[in-house]
C-alpha atoms as a PDB file:
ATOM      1  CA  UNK A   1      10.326  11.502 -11.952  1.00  0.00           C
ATOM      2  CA  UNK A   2      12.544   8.691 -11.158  1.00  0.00           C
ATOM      3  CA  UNK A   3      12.818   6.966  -8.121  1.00  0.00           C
ATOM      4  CA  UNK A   4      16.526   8.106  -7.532  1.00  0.00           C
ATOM      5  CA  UNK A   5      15.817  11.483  -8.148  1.00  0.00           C
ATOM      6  CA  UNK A   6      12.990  11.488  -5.704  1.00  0.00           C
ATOM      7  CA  UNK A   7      15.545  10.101  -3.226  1.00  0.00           C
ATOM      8  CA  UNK A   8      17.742  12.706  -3.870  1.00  0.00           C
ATOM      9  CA  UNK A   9      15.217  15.500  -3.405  1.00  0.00           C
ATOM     10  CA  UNK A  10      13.921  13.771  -0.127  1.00  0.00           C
ATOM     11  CA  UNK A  11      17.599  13.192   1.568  1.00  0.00           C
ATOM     12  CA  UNK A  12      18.439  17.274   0.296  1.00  0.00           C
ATOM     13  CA  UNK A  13      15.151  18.040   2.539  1.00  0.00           C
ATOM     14  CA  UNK A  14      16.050  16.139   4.653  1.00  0.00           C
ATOM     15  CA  UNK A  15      19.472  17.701   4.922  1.00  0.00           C
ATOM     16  CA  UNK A  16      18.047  21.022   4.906  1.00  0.00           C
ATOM     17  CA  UNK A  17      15.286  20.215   7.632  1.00  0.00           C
ATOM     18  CA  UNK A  18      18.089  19.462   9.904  1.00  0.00           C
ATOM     19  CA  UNK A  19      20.738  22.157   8.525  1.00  0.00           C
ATOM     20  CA  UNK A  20      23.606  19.034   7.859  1.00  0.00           C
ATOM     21  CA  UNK A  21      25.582  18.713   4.546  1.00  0.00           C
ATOM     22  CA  UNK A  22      26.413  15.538   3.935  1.00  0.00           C
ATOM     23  CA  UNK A  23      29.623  15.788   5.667  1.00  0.00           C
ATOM     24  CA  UNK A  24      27.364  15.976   8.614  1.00  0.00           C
ATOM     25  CA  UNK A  25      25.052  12.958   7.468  1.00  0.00           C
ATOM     26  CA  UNK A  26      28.184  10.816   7.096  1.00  0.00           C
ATOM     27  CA  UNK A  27      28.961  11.509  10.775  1.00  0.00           C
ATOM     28  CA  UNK A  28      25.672  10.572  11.572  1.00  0.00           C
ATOM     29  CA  UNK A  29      25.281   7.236   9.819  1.00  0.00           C
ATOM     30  CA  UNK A  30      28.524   6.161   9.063  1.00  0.00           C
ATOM     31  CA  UNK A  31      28.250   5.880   5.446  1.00  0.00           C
ATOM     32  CA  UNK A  32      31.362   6.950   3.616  1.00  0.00           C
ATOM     33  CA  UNK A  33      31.297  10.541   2.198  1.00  0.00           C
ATOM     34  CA  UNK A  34      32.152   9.056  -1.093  1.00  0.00           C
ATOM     35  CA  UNK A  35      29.147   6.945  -0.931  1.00  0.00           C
ATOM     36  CA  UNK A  36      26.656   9.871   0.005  1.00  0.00           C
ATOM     37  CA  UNK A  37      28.560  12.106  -2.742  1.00  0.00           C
ATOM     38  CA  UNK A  38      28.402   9.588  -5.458  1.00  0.00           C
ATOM     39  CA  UNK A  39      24.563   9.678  -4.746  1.00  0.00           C
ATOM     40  CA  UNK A  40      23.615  12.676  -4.623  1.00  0.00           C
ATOM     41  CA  UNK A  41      25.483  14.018  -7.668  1.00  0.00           C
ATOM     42  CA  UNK A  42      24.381  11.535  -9.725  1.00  0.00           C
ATOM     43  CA  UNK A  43      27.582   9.198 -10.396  1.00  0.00           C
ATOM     44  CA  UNK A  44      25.733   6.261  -8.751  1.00  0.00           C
ATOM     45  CA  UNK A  45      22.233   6.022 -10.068  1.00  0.00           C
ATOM     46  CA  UNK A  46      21.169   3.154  -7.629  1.00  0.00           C
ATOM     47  CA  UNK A  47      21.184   3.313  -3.826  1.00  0.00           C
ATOM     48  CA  UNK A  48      20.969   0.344  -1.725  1.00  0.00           C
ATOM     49  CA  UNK A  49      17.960  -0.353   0.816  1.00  0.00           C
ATOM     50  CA  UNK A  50      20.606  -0.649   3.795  1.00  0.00           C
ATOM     51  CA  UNK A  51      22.566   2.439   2.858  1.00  0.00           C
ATOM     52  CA  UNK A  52      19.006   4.271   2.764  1.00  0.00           C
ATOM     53  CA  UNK A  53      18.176   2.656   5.756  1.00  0.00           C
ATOM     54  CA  UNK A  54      21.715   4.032   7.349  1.00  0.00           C
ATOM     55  CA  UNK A  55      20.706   7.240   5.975  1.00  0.00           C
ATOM     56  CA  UNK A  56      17.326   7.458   7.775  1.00  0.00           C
ATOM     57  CA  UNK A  57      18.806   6.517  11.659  1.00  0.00           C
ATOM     58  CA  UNK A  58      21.635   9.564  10.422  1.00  0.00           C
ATOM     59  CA  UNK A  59      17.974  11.935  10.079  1.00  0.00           C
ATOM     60  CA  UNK A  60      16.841   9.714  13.631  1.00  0.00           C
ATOM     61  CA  UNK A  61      13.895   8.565  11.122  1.00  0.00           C
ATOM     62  CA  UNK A  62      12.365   5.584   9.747  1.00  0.00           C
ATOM     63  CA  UNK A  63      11.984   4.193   6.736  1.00  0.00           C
ATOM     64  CA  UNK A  64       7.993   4.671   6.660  1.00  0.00           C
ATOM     65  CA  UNK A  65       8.461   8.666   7.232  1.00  0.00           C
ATOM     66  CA  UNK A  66      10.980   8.800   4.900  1.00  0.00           C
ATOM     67  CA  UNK A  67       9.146   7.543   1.911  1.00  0.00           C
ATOM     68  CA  UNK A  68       5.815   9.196   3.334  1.00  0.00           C
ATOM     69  CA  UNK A  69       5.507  12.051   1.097  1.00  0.00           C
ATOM     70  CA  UNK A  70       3.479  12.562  -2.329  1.00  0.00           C
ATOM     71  CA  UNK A  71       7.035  12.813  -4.397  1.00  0.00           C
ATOM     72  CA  UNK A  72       6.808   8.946  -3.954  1.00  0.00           C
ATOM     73  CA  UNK A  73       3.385   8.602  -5.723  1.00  0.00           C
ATOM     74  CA  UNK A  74       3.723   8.949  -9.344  1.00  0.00           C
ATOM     75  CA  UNK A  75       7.558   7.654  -9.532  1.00  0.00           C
ATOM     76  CA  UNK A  76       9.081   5.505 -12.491  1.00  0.00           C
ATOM     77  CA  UNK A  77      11.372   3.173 -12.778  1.00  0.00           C
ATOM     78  CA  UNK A  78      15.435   3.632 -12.793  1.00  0.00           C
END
């Protein structure tokens, strides 16, 4: 799998965990709603470590739990 998917899958669980859409993730971190959407559907293959970072104080999270789950072991380069 590819590190961007992985991200994807771990932000939707994320999302579901804490019953948001992303409409309710951009409230809580600030990143635009264009950002988020061009993520997750796939328009922007790349995100950037401080948007992620954003992303993980919107989920009250760190970094470390957010990349602390076996989807991350076997991932391959964008």
């Amino acid at each position: 799998m590819k590190l961007s998917d992985a991200v994807r899958k771990r932000i939707r669980y994320y999302l579901d965990l804490n019953s948001i859409s992303i409409w309710g993730l951009f409230k809580a971190s600030g990143i635009p709603r264009s950002t988020l959407c061009a993520f997750m559907n796939g328009t922007t293959e790349l995100i950037k470590l401080d948007t992620l970072l954003h992303v993980c104080e919107g989920f009250n999270i760190t970094l470390i739990e957010f990349f602390s789950d076996p989807i991350f072991n076997d991932v391959e380069q964008d």
